[in-house]
Protein backbone atom coordinates (compact mmCIF):
# COMPACT_ATOMS: atom_id res chain seq x y z
CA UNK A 1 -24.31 44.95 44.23
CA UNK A 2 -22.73 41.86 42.53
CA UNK A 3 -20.40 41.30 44.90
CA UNK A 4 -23.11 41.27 48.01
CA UNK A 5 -25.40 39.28 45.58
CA UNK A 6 -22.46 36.56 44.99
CA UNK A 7 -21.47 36.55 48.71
CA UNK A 8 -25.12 35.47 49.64
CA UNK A 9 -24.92 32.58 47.47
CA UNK A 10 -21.31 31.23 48.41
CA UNK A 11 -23.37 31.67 52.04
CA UNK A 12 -26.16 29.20 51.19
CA UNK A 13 -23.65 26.41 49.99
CA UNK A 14 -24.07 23.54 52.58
CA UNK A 15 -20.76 22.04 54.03
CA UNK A 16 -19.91 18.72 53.16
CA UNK A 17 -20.88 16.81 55.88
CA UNK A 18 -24.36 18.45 56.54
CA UNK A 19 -24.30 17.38 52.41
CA UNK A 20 -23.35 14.04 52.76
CA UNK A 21 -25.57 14.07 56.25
CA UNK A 22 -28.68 14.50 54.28
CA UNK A 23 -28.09 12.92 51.21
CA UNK A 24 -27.52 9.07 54.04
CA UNK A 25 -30.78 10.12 56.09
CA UNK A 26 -32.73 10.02 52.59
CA UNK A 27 -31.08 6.54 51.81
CA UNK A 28 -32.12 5.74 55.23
CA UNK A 29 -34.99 6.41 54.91
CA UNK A 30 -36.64 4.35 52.45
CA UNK A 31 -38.29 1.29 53.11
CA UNK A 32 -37.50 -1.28 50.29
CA UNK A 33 -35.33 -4.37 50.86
CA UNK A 34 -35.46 -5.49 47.19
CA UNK A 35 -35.29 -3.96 44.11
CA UNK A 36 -36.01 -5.50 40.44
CA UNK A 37 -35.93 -3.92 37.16
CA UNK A 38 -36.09 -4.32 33.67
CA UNK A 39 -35.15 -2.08 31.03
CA UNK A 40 -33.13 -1.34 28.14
CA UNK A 41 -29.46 -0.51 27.25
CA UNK A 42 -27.90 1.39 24.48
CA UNK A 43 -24.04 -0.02 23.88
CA UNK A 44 -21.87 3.19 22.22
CA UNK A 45 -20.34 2.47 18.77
CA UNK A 46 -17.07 2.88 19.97
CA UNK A 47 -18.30 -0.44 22.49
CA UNK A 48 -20.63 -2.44 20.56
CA UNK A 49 -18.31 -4.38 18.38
CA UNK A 50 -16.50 -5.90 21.55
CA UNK A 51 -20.05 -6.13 23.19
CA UNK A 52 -21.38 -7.98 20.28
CA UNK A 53 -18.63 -10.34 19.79
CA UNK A 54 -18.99 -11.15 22.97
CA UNK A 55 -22.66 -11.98 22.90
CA UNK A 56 -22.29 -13.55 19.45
CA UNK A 57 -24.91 -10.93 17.80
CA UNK A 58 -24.49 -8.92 15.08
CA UNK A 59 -24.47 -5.33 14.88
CA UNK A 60 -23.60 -3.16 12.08
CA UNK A 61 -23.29 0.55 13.38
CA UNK A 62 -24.75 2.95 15.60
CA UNK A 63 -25.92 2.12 19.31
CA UNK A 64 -26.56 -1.48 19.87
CA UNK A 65 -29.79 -1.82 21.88
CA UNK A 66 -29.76 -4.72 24.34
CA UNK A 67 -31.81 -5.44 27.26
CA UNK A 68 -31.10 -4.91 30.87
CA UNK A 69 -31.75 -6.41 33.95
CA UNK A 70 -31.14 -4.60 37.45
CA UNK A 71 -31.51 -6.64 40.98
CA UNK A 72 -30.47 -4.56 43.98
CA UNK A 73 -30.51 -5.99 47.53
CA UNK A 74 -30.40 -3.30 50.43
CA UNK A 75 -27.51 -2.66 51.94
CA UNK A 76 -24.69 -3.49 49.60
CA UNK A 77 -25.61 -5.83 46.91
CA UNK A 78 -26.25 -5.70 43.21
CA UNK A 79 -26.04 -7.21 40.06
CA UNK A 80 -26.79 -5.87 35.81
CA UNK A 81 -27.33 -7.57 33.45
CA UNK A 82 -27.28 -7.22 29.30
CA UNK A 83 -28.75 -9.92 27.24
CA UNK A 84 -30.31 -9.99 23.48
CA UNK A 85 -33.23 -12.52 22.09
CA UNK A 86 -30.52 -13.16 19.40
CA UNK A 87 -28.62 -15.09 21.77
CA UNK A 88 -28.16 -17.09 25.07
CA UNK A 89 -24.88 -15.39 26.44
CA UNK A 90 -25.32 -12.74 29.01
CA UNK A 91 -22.90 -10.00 29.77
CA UNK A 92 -23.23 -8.96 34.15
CA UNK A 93 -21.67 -7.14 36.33
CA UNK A 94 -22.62 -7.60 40.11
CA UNK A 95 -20.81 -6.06 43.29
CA UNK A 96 -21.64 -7.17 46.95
CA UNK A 97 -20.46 -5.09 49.75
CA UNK A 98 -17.40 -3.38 47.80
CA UNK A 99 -15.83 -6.57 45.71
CA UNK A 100 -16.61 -6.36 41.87
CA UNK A 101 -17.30 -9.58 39.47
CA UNK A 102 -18.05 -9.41 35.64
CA UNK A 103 -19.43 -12.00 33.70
CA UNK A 104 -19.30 -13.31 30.28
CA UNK A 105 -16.63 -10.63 29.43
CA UNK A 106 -15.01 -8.13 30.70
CA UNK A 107 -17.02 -5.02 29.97
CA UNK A 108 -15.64 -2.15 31.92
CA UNK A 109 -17.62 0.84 31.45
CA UNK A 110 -20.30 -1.75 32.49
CA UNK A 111 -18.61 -2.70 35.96
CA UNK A 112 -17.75 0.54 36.30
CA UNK A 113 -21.58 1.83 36.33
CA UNK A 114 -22.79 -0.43 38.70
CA UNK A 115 -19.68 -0.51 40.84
CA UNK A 116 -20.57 3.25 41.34
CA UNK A 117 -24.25 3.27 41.55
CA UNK A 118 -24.66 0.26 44.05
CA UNK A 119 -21.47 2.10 46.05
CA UNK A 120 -23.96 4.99 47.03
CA UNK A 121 -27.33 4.08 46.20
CA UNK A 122 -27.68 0.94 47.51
CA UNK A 123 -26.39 2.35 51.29
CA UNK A 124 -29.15 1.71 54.29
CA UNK A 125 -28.68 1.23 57.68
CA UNK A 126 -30.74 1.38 60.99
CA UNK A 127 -27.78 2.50 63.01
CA UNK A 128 -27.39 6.17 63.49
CA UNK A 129 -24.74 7.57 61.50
CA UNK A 130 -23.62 4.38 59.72
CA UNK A 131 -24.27 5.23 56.38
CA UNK A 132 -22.96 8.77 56.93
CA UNK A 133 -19.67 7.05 57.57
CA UNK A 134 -19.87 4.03 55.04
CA UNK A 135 -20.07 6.75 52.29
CA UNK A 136 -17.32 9.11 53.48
CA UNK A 137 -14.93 6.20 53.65
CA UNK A 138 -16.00 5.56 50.28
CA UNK A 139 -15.28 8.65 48.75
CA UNK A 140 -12.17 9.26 50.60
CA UNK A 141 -10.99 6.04 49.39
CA UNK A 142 -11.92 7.68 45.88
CA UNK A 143 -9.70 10.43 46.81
CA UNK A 144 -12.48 12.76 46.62
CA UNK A 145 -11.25 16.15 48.70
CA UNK A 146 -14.24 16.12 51.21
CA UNK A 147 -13.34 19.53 52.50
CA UNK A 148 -14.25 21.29 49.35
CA UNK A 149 -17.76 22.08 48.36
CA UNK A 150 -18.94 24.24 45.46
CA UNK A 151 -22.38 24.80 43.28
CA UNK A 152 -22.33 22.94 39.99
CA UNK A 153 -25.27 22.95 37.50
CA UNK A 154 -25.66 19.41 36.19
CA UNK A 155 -28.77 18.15 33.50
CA UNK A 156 -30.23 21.54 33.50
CA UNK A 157 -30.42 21.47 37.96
CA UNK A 158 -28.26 22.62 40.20
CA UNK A 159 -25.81 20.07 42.51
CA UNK A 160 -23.29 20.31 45.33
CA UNK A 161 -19.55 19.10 43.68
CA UNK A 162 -17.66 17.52 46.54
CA UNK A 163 -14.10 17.50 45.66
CA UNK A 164 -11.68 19.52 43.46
CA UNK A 165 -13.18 21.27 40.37
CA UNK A 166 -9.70 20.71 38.42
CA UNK A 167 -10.19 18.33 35.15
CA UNK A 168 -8.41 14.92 36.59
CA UNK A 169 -9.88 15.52 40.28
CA UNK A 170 -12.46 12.97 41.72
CA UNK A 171 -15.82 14.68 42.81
CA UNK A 172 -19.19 13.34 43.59
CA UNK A 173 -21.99 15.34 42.86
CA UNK A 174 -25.39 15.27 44.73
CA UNK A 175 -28.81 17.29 43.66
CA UNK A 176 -29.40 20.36 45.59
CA UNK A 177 -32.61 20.33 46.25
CA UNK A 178 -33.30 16.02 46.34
CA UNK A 179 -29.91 15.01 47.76
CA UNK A 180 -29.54 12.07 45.52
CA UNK A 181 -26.54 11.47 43.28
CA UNK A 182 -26.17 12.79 40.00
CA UNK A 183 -22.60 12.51 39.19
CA UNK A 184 -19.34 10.78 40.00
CA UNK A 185 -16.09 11.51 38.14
CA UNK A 186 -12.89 9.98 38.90
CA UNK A 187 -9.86 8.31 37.53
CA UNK A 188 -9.24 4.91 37.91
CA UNK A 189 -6.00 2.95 38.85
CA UNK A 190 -5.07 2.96 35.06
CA UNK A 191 -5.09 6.74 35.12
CA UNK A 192 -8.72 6.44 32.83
CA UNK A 193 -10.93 9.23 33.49
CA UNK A 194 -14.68 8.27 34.14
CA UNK A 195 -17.81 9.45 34.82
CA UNK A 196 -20.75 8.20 35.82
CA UNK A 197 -24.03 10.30 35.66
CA UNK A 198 -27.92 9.69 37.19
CA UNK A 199 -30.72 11.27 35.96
CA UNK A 200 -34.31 11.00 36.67
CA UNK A 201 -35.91 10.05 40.13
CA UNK A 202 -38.73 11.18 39.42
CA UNK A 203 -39.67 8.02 37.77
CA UNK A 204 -42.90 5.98 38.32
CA UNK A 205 -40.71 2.76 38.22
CA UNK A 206 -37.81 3.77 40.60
CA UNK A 207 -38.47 7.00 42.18
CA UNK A 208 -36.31 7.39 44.71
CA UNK A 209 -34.57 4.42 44.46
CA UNK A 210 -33.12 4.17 41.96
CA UNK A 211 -32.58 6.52 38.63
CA UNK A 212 -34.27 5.74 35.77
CA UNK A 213 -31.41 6.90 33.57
CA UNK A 214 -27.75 5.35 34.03
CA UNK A 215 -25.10 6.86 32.09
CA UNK A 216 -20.37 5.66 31.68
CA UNK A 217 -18.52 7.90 30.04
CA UNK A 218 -15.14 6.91 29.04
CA UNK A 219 -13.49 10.46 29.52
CA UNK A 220 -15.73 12.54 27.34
CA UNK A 221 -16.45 9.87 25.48
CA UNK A 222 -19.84 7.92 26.22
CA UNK A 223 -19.93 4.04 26.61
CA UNK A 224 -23.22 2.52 28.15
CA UNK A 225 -26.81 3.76 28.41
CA UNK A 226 -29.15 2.23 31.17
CA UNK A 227 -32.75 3.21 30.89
CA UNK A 228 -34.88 1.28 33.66
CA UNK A 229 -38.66 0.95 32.44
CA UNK A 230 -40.61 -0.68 34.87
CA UNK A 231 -39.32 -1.90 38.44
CA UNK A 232 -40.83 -4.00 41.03
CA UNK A 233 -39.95 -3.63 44.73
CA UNK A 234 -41.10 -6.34 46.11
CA UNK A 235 -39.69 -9.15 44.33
CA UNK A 236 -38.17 -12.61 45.28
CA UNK A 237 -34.49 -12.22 44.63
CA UNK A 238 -33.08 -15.28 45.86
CA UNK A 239 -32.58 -16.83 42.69
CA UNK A 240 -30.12 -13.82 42.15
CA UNK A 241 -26.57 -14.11 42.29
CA UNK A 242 -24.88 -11.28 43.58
């Protein structure tokens, strides 16, 4: 009986492509050009002393809370930023169309985050099939094994893991049931693991969009917190510089 009940469920897991299929229509699908959003971020002890000295704020121990700033232009362009009433200096990290920038410091785990986020959230096209094929030549330049599919549970819900399960593999996860992102782990060119995990679309602010809940890990080890509170997608972004 276990063995007929197990070999129904292997049966239900969705193939790669028809995985990756539905998670582009749903980016496809929406209709917002712009995206702006304001929040809050909570800097990891083991990052807040370089994050502070940076800004030129103090901070003593435990999370430092800073604010955040998200601006995402559809396809392909985005920019976060952390800032702090105690001071003028900004810390950003914006990517358009694949190629990185930081600015005022060099905050990896931040880069990192958005790098990742805006790499498969911020995907839209009108063409047929061009966002299906803009992510799979993402991930495969990842080195995430496409041709291997499994169930994973993830924040208490169960995902699709694209990729390898081995510890060291890259994988990208996607929600079963809402085919939107909730996990990317991978190493970098350093040979440092990360992983970078969305929660929450559910969200009056983002919904869809966007997750409300933005989340680097260093290894096992977490680095950044991005929690968006209110969002607005209809704003002038011109000013912006992605």
């Amino acid at each position: 009986m276990k063995a007929a009940v197990l070999a129904l469920i292997v049966a239900y897991i969705m193939p790669s492509h028809g995985v990756l299929k539905r998670f582009s229509n749903e980016r496809d699908g929406l209709t917002v050009v712009n995206l702006k959003a304001e929040g809050v971020a909570a800097v990891s002890p083991v990052l807040a002393k370089d994050v502070s000295a940076l800004m030129g704020i103090t901070w003593n121990s435990g999370e430092l809370m800073l604010n955040a700033s998200l601006a995402v232009r559809f396809p392909g362009r985005c920019r976060l930023e952390l800032s702090s009433p105690e001071s003028t200096k900004v810390l950003a990290a914006a990517s358009t169309s694949g190629k990185s920038r930081t600015e005022g410091g060099d905050v990896q785990a931040l880069l990192v985050g958005l790098e990742q986020a805006c790499a498969l959230l911020s995907l839209k096209s009108s063409e047929d099939g061009a966002t299906r094929e803009a992510v799979t030549k993402y991930l495969s330049s990842m080195k995430v094994d496409l041709k291997t599919v499994s169930l994973a549970r993830f924040n208490g819900t169960v995902s699709y893991l694209i990729g390898q399960k081995a510890e060291g593999q890259s994988q990208v996860w996607i929600y079963k049931e809402r085919f939107l992102p909730s996990r990317v782990k991978f190493n970098d060119a350093s040979g440092t693991a990360w992983d970078v995990r969305f929660s929450d679309y559910s969200s009056q602010a983002t919904g869809e969009i966007w997750p409300r809940v933005l989340e680097i890990y260093k290894g096992n080890e977490p680095q950044l917190r991005v929690m968006v509170l209110n969002a607005n997608a209809k704003a002038d972004l011109n000013a912006v510089k992605f």
